[in-house]
N, C-alpha and C. Protein backbone atom coordinates (compact mmCIF):
# COMPACT_ATOMS: atom_id res chain seq x y z
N UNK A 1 0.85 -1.18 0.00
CA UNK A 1 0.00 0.00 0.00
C UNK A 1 0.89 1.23 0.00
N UNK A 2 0.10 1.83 -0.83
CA UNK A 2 1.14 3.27 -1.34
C UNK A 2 0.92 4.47 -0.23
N UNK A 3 1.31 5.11 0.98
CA UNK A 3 1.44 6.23 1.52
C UNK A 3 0.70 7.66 0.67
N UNK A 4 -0.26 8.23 1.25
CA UNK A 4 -0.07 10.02 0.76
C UNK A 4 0.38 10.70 1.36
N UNK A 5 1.21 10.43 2.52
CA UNK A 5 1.88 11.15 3.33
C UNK A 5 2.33 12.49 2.43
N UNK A 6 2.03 13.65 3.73
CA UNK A 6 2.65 14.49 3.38
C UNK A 6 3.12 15.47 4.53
N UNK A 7 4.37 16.62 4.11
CA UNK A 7 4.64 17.25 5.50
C UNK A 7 3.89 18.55 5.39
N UNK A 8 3.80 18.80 6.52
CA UNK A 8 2.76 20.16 6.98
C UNK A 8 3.69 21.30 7.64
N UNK A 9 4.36 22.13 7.03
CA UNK A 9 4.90 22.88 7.49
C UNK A 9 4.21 23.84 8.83
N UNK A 10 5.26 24.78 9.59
CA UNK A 10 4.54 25.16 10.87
C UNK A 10 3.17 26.33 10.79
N UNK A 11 3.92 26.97 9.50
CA UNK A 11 2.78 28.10 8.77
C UNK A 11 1.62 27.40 8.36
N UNK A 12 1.21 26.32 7.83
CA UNK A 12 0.00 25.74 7.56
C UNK A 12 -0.35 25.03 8.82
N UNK A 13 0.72 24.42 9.80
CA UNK A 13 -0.12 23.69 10.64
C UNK A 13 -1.02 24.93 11.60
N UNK A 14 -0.19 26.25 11.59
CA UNK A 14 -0.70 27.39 12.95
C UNK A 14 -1.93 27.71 11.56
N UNK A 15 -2.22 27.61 10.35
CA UNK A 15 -3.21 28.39 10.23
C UNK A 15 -4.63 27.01 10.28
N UNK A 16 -4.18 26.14 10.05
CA UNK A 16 -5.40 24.70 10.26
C UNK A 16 -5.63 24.61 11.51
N UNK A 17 -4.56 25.14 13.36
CA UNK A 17 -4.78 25.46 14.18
C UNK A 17 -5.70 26.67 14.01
N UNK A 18 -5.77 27.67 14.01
CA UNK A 18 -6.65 28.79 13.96
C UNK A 18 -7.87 28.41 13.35
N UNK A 19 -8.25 27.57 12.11
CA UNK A 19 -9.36 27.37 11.25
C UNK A 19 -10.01 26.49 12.18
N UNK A 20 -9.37 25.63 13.51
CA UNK A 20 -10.07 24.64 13.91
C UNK A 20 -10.70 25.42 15.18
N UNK A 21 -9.76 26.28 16.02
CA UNK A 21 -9.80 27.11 17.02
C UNK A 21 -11.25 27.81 16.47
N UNK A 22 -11.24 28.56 15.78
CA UNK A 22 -12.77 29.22 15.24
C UNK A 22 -13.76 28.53 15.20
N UNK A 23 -13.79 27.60 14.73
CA UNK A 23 -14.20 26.14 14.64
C UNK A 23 -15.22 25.75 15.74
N UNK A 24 -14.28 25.63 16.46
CA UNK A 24 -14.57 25.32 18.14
C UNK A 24 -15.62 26.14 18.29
N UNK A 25 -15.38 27.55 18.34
CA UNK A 25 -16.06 28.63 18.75
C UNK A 25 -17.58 28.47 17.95
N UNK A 26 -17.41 28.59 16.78
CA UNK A 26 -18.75 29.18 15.86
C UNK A 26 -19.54 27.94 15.79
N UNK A 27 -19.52 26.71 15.95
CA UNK A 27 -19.99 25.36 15.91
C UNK A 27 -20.59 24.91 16.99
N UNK A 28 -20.21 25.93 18.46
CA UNK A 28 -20.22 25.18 19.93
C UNK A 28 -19.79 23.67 20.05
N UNK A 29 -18.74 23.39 19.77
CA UNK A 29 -18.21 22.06 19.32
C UNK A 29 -17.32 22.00 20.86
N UNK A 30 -17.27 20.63 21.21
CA UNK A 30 -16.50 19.94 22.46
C UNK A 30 -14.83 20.20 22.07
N UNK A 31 -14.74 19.87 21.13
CA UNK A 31 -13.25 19.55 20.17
C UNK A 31 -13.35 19.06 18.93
N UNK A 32 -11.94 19.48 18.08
CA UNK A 32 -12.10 19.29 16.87
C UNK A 32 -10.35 18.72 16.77
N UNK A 33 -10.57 17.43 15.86
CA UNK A 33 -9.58 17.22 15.65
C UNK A 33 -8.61 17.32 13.98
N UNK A 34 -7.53 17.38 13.83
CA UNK A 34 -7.38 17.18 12.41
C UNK A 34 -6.31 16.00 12.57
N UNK A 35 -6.55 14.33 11.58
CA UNK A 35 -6.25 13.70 11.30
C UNK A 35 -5.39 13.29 10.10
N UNK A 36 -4.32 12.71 9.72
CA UNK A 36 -3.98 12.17 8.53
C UNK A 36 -4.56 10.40 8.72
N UNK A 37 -5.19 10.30 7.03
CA UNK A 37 -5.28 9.15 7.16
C UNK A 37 -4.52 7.77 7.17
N UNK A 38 -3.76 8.35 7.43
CA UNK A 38 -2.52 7.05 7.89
C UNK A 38 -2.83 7.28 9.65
N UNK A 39 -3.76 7.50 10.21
CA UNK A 39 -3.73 7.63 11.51
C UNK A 39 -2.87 8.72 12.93
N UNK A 40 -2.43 9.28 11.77
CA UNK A 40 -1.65 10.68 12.83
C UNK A 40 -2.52 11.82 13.08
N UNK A 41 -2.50 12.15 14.23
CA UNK A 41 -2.35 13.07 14.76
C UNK A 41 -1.94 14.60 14.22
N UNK A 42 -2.75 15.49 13.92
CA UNK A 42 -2.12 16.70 12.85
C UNK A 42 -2.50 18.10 14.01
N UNK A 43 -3.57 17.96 14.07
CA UNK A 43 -3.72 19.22 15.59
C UNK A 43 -5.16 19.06 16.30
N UNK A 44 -5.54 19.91 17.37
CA UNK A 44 -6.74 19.38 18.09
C UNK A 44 -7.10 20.36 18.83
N UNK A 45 -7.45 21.21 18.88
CA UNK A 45 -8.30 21.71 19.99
C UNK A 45 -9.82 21.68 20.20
N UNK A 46 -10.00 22.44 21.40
CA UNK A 46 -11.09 22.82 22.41
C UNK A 46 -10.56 21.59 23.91
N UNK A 47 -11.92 21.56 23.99
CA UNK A 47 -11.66 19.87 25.53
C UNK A 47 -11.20 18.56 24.89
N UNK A 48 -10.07 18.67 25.19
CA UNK A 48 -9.58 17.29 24.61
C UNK A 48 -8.68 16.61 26.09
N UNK A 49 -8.49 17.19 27.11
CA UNK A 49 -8.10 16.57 28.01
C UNK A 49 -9.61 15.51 28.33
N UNK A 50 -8.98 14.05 28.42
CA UNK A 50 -9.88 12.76 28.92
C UNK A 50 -9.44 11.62 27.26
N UNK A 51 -9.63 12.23 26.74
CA UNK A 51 -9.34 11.52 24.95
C UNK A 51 -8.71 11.36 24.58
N UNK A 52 -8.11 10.09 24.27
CA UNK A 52 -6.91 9.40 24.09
C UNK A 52 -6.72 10.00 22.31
N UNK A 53 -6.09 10.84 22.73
CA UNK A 53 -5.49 11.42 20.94
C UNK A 53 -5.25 10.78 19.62
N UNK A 54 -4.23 9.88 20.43
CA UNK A 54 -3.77 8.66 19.70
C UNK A 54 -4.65 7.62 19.24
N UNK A 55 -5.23 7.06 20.12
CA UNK A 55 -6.68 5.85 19.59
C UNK A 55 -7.31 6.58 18.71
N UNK A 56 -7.71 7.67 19.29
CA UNK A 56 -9.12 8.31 18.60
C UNK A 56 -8.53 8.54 17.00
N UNK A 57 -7.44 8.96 16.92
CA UNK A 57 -6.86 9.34 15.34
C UNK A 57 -6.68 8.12 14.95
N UNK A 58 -6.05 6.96 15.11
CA UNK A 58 -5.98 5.71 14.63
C UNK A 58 -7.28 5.14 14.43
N UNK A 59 -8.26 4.82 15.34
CA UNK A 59 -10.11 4.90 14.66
C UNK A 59 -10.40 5.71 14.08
N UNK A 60 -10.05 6.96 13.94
CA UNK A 60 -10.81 7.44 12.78
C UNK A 60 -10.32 7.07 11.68
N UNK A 61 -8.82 6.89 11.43
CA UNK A 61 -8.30 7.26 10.50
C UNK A 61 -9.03 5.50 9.85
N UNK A 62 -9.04 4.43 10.45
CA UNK A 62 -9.62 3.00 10.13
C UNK A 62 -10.86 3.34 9.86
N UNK A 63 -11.75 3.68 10.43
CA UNK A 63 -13.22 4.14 10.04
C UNK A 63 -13.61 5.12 8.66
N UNK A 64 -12.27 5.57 8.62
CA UNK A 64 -12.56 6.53 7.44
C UNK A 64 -12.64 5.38 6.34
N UNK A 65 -11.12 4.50 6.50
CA UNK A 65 -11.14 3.40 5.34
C UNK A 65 -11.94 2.42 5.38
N UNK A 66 -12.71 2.22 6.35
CA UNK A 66 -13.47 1.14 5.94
C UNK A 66 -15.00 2.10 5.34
N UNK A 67 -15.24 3.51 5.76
CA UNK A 67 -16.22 3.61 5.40
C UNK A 67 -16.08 3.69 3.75
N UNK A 68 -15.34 4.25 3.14
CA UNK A 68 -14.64 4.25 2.03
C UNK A 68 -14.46 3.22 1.22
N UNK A 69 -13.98 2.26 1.55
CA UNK A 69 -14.35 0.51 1.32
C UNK A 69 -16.32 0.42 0.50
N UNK A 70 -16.58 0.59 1.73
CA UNK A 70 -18.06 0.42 1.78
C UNK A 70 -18.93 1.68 0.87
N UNK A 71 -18.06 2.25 0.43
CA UNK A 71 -18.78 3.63 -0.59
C UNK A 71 -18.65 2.62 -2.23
N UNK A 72 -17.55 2.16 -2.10
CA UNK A 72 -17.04 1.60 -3.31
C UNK A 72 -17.98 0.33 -3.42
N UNK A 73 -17.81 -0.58 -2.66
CA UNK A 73 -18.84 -1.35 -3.03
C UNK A 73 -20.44 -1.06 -3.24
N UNK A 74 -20.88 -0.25 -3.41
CA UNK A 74 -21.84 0.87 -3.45
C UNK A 74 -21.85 1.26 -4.39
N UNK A 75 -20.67 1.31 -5.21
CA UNK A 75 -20.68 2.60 -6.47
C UNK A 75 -20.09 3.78 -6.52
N UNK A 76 -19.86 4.35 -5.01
CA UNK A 76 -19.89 5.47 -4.83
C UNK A 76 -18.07 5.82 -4.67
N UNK A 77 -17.58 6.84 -5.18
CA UNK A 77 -16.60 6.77 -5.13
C UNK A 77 -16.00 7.43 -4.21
N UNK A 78 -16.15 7.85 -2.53
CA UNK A 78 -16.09 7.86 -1.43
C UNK A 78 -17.54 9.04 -1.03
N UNK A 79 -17.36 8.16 0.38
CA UNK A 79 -18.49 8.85 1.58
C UNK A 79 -17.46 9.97 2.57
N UNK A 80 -17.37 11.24 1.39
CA UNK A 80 -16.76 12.29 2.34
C UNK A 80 -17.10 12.71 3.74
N UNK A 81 -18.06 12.42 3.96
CA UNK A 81 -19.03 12.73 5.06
C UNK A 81 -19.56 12.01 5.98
N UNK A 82 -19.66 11.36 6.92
CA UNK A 82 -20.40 10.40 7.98
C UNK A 82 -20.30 11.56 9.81
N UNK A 83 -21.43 10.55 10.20
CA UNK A 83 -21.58 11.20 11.63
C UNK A 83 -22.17 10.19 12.70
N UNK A 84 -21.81 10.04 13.80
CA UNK A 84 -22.15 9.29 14.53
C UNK A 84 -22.48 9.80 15.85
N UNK A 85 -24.12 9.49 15.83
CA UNK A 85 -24.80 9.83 17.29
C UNK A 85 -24.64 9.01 18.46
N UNK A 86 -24.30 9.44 19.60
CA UNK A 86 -24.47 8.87 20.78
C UNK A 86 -25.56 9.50 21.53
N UNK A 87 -25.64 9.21 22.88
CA UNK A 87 -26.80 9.93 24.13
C UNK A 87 -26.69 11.09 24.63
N UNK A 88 -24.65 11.64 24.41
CA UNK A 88 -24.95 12.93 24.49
C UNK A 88 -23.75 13.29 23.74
N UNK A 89 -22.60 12.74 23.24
CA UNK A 89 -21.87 12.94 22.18
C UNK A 89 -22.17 12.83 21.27
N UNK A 90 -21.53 13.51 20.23
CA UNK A 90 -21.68 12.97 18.94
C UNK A 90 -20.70 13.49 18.20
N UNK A 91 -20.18 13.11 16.58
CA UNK A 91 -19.58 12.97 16.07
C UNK A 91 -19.57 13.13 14.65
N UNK A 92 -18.93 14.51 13.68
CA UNK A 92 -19.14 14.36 12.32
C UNK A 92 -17.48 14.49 12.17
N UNK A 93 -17.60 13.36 10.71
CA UNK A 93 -15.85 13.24 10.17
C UNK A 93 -16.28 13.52 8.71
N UNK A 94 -15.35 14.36 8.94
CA UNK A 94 -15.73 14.26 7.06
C UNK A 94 -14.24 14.50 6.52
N UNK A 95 -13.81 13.71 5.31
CA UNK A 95 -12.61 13.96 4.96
C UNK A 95 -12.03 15.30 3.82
N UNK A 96 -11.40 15.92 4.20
CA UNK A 96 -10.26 17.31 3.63
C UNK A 96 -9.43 16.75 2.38
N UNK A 97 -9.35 17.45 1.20
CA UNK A 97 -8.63 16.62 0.13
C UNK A 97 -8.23 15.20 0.14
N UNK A 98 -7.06 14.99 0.03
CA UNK A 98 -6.83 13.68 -0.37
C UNK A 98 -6.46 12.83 0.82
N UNK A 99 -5.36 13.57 2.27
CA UNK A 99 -4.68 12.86 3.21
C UNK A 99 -5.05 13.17 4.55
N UNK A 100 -6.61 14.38 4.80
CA UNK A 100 -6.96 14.71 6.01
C UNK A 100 -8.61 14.47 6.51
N UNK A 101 -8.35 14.12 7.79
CA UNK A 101 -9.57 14.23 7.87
C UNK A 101 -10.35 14.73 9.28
N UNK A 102 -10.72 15.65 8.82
CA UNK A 102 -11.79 16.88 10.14
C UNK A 102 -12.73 15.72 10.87
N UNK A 103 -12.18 16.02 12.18
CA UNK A 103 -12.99 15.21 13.25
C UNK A 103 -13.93 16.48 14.14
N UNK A 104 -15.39 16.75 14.66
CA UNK A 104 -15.99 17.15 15.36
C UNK A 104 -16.86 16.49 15.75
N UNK A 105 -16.58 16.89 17.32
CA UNK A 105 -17.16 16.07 18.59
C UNK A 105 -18.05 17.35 18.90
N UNK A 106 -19.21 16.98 19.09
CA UNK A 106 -20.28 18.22 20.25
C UNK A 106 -21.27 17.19 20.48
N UNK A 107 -22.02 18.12 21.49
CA UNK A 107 -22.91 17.38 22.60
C UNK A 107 -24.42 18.29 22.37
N UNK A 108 -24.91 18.42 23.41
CA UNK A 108 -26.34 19.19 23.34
C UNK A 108 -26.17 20.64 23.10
N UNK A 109 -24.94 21.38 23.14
CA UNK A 109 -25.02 22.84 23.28
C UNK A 109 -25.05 23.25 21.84
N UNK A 110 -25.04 21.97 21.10
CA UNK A 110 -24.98 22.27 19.21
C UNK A 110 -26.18 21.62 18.88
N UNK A 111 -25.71 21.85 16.99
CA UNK A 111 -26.61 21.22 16.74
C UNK A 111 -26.19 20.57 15.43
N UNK A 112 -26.42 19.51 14.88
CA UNK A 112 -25.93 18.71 13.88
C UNK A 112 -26.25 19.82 12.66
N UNK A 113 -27.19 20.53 12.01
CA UNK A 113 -27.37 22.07 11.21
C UNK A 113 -26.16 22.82 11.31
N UNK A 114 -25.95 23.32 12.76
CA UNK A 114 -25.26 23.93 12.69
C UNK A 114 -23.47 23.50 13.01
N UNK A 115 -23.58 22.47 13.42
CA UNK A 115 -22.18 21.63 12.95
C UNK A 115 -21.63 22.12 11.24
N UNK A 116 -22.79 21.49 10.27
CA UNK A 116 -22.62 21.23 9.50
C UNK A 116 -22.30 22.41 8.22
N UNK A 117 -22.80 23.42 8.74
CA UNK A 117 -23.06 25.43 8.06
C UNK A 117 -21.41 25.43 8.19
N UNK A 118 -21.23 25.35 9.76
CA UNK A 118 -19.97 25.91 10.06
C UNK A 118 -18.34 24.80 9.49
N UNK A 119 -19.05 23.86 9.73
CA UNK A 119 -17.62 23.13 8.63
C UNK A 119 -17.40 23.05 7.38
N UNK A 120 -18.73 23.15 6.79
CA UNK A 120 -18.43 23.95 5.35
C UNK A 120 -17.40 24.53 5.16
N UNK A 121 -17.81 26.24 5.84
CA UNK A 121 -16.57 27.41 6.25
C UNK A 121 -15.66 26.82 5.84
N UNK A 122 -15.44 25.97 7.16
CA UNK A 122 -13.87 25.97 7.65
C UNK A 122 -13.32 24.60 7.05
N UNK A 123 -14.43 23.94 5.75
CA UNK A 123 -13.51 22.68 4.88
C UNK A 123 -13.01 23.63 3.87
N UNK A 124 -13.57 24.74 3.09
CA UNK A 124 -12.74 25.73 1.97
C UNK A 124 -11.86 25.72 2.43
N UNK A 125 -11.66 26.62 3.77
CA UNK A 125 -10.45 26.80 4.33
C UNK A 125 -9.24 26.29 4.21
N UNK A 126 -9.98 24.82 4.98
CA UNK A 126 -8.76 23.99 5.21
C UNK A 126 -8.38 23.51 3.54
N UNK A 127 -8.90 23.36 2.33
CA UNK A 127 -8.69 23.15 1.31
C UNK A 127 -7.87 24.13 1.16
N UNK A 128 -7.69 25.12 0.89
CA UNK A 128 -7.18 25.97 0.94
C UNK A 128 -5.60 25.71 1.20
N UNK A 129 -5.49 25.55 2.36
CA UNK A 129 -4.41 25.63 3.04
C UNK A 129 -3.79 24.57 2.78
N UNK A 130 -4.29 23.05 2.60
CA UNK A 130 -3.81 22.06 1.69
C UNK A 130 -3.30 22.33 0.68
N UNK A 131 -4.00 23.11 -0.26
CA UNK A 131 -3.71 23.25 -1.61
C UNK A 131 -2.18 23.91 -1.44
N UNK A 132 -2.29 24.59 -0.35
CA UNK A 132 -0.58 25.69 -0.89
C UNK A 132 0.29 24.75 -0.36
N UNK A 133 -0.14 23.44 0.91
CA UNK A 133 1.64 22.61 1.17
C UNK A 133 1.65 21.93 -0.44
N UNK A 134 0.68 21.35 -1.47
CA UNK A 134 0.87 20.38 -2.15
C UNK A 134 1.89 21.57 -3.02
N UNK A 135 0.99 22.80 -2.93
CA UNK A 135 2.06 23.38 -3.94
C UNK A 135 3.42 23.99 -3.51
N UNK A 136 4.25 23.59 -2.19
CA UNK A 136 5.25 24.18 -2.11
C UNK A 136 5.77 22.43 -2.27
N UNK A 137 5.08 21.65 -2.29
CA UNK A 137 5.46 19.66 -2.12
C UNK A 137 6.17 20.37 -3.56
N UNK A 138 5.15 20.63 -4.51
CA UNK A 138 5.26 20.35 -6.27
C UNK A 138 6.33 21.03 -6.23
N UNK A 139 6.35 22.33 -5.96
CA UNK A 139 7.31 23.61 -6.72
C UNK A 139 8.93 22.79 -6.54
N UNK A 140 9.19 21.65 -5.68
CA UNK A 140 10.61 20.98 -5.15
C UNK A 140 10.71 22.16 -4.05
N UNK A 141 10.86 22.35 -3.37
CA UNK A 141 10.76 23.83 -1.90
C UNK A 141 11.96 23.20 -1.37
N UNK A 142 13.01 23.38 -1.41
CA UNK A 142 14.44 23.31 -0.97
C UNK A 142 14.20 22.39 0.86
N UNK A 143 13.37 23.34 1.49
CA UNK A 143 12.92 22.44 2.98
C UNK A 143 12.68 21.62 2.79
N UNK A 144 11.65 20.69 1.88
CA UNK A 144 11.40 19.34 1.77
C UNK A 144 12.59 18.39 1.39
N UNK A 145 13.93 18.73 1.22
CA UNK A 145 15.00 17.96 1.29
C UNK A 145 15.99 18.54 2.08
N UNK A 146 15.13 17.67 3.38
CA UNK A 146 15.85 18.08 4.58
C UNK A 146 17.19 17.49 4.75
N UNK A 147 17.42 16.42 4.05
CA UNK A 147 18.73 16.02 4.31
C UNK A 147 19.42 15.46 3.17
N UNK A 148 19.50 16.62 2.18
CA UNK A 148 20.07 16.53 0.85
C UNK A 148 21.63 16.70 0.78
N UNK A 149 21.63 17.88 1.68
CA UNK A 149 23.38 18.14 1.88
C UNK A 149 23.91 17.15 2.53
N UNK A 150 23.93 16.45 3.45
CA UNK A 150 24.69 15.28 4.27
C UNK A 150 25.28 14.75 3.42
N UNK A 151 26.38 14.34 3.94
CA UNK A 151 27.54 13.40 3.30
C UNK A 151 27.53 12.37 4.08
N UNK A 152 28.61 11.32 3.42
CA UNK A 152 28.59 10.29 4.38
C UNK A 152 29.86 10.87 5.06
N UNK A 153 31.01 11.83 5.00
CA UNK A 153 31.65 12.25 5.49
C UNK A 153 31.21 12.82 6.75
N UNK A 154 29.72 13.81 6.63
CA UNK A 154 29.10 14.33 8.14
C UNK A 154 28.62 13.25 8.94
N UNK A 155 28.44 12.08 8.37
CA UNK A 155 27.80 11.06 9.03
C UNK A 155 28.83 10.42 9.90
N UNK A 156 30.41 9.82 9.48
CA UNK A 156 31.37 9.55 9.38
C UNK A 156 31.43 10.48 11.15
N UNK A 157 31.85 12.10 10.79
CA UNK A 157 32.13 12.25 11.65
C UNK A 157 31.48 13.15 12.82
N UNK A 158 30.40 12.85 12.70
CA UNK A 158 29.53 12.99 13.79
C UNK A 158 29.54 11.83 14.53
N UNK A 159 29.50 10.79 14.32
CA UNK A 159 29.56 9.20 14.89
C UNK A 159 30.86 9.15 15.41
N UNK A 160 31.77 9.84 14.80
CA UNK A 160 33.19 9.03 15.44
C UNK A 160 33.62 10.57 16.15
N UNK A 161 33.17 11.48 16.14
CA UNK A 161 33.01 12.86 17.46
C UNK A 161 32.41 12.00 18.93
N UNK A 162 31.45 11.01 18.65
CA UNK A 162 30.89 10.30 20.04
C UNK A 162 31.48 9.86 20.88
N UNK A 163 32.49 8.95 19.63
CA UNK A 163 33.17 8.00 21.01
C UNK A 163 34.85 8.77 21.51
């Protein structure tokens, strides 16, 4: 299986922080997470102390693929969108271009309407902000070869500086 990994520089991760931070606010949302679907962890706010970060991004990121699975056998060539009610949580994921995917958690102080107005918003957004890492990925951006200059000479003697 082929990776879409990609890196998120600190300027896109602080502005997908801010898009989620608003987020929080205009949605009355518990927390919002942002996922890669390889199961990482990308950023999170509101109440997230009690929630295992880690599980919760690794289930979603499995739930995304199996719901996805299950679009295809369907016809459908993915279910961007799913939500899951509980008694007083609840839950909409919907996936961000190709490698993310927007997690929101709210309870009674929302409302699934207005979940849904407000992530609109803030999926342009985050498209948005995708769109410019793929295009500093494309342009070759000198940072993305973080370790182009190394020699085996620096390697050499950084290792033998140890002992």
């Amino acid at each position: 299986m082929v990776s879409n990994q990609m890196v998120i520089y600190e300027e896109e991760h602080e502005q997908l922080t801010h898009i989620c931070e608003r987020l929080v606010r205009d949605a009355l949302a518990k927390a919002i997470f942002i996922v890669d679907k390889d199961g990482q962890l990308v950023t999170s706010t509101g109440e997230t102390t009690g929630i295992d970060t880690t599980g919760l991004a690794s289930l979603i990121a499995g739930a995304t693929a199996a719901t996805g699975s299950l679009a295809q056998m369907l016809g459908e060539e993915e279910f961007p969108v799913h939500f899951h009610e509980g008694a007083k949580k609840h839950v909409h994921v919907s996936v961000i271009g190709e490698t993310l995917i927007l997690v929101v958690i709210f309870d009674e102080r929302s409302s699934l309407g207005l979940v849904r107005l407000r992530v609109k918003r803030a999926h342009a957004e985050m498209g948005d902000v995708i769109a410019a890492v793929a295009e500093k990925a494309a342009g070759g951006d000198e940072e993305m070869d973080l370790f182009g200059e190394i020699t085996d000479d620096d390697i050499d003697s950084l290792f033998n500086d140890a002992f």
